[in-house]
PDB file of N, CA and C in Angstrom:
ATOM      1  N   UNK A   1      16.944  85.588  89.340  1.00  0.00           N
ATOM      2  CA  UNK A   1      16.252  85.544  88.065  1.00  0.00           C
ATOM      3  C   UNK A   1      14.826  85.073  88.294  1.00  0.00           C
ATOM      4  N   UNK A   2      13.578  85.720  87.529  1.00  0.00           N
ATOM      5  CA  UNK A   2      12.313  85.535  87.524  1.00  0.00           C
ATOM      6  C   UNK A   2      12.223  84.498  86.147  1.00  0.00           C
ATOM      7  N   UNK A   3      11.716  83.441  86.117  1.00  0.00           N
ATOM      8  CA  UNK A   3      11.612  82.801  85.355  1.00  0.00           C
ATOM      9  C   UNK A   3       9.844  82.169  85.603  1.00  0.00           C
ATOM     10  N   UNK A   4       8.918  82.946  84.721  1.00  0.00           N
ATOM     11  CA  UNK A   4       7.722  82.989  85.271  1.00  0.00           C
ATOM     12  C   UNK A   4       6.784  82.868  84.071  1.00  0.00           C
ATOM     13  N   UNK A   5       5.202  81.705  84.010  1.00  0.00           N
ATOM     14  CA  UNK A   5       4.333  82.168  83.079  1.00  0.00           C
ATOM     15  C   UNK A   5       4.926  81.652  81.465  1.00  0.00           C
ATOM     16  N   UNK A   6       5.875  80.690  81.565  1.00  0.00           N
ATOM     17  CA  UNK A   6       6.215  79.770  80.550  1.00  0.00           C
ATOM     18  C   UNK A   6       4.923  78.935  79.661  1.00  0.00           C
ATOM     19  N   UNK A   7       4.940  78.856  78.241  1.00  0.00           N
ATOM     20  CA  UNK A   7       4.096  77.737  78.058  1.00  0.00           C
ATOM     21  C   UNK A   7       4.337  76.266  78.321  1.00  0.00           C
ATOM     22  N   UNK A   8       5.791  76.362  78.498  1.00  0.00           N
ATOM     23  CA  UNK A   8       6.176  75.373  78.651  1.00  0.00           C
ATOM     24  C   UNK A   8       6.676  74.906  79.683  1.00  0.00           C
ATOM     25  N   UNK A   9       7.995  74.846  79.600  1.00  0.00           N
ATOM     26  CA  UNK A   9       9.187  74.635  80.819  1.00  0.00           C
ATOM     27  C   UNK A   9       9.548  75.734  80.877  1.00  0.00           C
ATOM     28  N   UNK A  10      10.053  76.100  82.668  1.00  0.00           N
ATOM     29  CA  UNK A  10      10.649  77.628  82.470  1.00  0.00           C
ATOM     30  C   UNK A  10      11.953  77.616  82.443  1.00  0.00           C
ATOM     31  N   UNK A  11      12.647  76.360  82.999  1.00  0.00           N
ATOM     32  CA  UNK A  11      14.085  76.005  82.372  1.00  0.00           C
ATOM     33  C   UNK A  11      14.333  74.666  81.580  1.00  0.00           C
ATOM     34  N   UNK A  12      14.655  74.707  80.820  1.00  0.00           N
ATOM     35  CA  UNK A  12      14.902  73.609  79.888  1.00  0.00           C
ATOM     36  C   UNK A  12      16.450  72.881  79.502  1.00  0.00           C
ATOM     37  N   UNK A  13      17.244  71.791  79.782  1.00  0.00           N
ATOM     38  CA  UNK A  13      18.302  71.287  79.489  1.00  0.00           C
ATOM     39  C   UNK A  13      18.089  70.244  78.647  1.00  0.00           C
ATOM     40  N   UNK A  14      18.671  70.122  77.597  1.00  0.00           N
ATOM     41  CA  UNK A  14      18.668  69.060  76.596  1.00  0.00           C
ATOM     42  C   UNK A  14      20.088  68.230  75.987  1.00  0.00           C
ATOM     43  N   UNK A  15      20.777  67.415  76.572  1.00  0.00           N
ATOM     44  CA  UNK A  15      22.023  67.050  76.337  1.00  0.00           C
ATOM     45  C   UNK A  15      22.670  68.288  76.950  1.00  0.00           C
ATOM     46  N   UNK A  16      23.022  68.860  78.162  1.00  0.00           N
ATOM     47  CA  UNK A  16      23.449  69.682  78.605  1.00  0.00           C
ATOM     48  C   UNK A  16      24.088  69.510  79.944  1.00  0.00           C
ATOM     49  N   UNK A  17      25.264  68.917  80.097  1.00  0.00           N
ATOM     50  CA  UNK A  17      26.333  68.669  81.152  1.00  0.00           C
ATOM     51  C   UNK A  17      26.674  69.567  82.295  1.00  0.00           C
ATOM     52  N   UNK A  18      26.598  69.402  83.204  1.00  0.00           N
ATOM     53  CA  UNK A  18      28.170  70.535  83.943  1.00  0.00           C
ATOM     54  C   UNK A  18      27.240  71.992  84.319  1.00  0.00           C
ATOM     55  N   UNK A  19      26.421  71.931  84.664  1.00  0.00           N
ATOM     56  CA  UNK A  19      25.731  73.371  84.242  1.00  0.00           C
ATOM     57  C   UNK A  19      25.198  73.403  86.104  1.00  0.00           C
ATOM     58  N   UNK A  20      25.452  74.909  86.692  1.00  0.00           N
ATOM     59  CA  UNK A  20      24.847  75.440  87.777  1.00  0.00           C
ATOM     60  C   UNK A  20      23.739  76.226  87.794  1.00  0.00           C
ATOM     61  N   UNK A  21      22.294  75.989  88.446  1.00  0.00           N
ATOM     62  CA  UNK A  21      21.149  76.263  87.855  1.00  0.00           C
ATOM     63  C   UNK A  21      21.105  77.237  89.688  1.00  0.00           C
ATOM     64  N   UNK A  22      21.160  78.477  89.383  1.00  0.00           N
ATOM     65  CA  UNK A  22      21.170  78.814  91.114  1.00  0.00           C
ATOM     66  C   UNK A  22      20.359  79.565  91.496  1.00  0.00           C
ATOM     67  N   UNK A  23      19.567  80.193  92.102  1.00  0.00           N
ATOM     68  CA  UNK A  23      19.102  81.518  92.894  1.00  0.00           C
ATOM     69  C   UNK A  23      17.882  81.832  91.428  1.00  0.00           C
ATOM     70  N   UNK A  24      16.991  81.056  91.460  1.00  0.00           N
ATOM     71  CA  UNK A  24      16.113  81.387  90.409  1.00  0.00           C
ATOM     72  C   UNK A  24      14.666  81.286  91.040  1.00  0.00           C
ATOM     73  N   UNK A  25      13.700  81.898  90.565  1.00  0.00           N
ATOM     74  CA  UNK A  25      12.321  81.652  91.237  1.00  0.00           C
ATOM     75  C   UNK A  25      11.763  81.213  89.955  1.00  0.00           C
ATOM     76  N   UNK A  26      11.470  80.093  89.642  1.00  0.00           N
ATOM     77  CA  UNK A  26      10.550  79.314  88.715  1.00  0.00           C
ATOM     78  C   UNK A  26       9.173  78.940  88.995  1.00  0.00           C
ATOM     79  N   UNK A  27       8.340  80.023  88.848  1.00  0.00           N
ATOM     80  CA  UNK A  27       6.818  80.045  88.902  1.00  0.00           C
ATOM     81  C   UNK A  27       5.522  80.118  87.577  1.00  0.00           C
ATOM     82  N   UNK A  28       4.540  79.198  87.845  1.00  0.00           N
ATOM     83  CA  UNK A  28       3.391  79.021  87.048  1.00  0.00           C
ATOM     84  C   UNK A  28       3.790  78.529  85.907  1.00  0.00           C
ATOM     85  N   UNK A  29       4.707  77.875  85.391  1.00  0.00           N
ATOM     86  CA  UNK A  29       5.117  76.941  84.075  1.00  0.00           C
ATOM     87  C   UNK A  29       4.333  76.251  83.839  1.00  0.00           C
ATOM     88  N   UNK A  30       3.424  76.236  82.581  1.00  0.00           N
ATOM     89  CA  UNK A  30       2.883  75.603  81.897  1.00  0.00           C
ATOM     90  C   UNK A  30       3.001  73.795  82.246  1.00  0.00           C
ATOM     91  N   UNK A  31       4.210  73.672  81.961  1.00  0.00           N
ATOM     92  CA  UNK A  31       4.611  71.503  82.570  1.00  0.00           C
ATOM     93  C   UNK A  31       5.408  71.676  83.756  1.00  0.00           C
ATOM     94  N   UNK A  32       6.883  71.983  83.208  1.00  0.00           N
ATOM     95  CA  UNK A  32       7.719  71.611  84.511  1.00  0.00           C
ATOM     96  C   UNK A  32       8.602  72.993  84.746  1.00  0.00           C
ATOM     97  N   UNK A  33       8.705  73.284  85.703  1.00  0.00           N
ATOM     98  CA  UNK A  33       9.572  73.822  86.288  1.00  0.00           C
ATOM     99  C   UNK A  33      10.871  74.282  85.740  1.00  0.00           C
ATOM    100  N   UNK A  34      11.578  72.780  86.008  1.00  0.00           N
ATOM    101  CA  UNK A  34      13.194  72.961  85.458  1.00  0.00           C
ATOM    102  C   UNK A  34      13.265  71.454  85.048  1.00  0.00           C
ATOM    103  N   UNK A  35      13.352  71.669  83.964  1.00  0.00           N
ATOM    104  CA  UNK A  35      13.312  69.931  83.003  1.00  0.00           C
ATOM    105  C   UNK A  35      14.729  69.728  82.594  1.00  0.00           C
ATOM    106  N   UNK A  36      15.413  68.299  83.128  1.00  0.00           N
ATOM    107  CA  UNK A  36      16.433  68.135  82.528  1.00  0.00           C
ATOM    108  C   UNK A  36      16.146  66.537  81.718  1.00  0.00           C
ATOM    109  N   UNK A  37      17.139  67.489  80.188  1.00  0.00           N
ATOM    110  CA  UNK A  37      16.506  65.336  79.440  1.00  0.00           C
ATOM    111  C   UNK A  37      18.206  65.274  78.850  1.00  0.00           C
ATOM    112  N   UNK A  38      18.312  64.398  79.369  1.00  0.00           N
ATOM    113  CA  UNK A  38      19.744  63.154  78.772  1.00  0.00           C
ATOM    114  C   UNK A  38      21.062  64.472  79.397  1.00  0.00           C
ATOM    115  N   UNK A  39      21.114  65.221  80.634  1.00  0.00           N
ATOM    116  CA  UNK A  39      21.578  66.072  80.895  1.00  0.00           C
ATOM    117  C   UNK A  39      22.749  65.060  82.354  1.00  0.00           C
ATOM    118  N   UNK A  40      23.835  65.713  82.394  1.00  0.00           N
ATOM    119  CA  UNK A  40      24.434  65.217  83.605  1.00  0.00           C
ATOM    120  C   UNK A  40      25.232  65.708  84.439  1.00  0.00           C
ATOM    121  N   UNK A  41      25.523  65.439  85.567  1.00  0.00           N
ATOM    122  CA  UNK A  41      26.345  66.049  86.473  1.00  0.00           C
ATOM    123  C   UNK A  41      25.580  67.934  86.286  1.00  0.00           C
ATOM    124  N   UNK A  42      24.756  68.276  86.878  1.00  0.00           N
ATOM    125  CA  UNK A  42      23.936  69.401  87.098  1.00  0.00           C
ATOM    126  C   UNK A  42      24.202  69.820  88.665  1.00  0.00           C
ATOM    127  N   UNK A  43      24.193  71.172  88.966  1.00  0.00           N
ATOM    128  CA  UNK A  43      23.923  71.041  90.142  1.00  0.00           C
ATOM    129  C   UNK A  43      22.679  72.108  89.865  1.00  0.00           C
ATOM    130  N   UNK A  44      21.645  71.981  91.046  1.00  0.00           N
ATOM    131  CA  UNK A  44      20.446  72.778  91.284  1.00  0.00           C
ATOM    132  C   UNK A  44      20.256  73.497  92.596  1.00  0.00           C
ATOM    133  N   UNK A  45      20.332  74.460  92.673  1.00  0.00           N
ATOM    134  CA  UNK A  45      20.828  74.978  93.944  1.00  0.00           C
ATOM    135  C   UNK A  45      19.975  76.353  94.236  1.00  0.00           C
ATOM    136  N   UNK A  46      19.300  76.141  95.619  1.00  0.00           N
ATOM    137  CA  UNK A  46      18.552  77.765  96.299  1.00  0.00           C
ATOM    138  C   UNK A  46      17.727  78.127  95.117  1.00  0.00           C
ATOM    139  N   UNK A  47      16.717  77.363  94.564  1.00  0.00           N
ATOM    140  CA  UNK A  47      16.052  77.608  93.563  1.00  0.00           C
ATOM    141  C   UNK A  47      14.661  78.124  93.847  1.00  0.00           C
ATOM    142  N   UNK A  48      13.445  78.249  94.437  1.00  0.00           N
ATOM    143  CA  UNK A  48      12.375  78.759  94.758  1.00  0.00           C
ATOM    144  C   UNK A  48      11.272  78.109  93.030  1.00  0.00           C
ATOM    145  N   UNK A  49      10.734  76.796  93.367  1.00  0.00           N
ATOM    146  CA  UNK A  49       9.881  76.064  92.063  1.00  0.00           C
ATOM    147  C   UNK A  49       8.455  76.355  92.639  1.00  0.00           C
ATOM    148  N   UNK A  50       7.440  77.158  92.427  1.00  0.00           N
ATOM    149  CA  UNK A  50       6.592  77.379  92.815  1.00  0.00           C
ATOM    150  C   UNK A  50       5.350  77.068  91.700  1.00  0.00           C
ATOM    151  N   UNK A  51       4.134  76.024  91.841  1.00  0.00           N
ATOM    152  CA  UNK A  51       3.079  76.431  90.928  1.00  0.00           C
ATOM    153  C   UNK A  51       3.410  76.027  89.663  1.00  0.00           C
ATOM    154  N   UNK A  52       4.284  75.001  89.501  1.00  0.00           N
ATOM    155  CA  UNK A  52       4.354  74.815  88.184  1.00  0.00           C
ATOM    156  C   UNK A  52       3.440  73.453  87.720  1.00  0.00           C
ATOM    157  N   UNK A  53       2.965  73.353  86.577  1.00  0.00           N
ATOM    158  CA  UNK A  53       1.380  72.401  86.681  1.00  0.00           C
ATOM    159  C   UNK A  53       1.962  70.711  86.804  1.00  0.00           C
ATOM    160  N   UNK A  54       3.107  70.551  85.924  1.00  0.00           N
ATOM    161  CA  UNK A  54       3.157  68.959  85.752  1.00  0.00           C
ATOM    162  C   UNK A  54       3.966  68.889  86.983  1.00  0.00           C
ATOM    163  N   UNK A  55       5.227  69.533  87.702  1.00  0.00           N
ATOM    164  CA  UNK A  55       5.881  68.647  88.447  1.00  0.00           C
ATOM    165  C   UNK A  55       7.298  70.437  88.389  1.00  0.00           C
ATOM    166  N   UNK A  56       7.999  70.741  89.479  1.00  0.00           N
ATOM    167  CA  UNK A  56       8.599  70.859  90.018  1.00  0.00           C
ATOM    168  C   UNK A  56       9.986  70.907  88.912  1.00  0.00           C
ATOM    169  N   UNK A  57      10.609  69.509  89.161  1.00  0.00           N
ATOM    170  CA  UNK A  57      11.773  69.484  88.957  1.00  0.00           C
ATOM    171  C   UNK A  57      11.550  68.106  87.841  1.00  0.00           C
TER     172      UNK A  57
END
């Protein structure tokens, strides 16, 4: 998955548990990358975070 050119975040979790985030290229996002808030037990895996302005992960 191309996940690219966000204003924002190009993945976003919000109270969101249990979740496999895999094989994604997350490039030029506006803040972050792949934002997780009040989220748990995630796994993040073979992801490619390129260029995103505030931070990555």
């Amino acid at each position: 998955n191309f996940v690219v050119n966000n204003s924002y975040d190009g993945i976003y979790l919000e109270n969101s548990d249990d979740n496999t985030i895999l094989k994604n290229i997350v490039k030029n996002n506006s803040i972050h990358g792949i934002y997780l808030k009040d989220s748990h037990n995630n796994d993040i895996l073979e992801n490619q975070l390129i260029n995103n302005y505030n931070c990555g992960i």
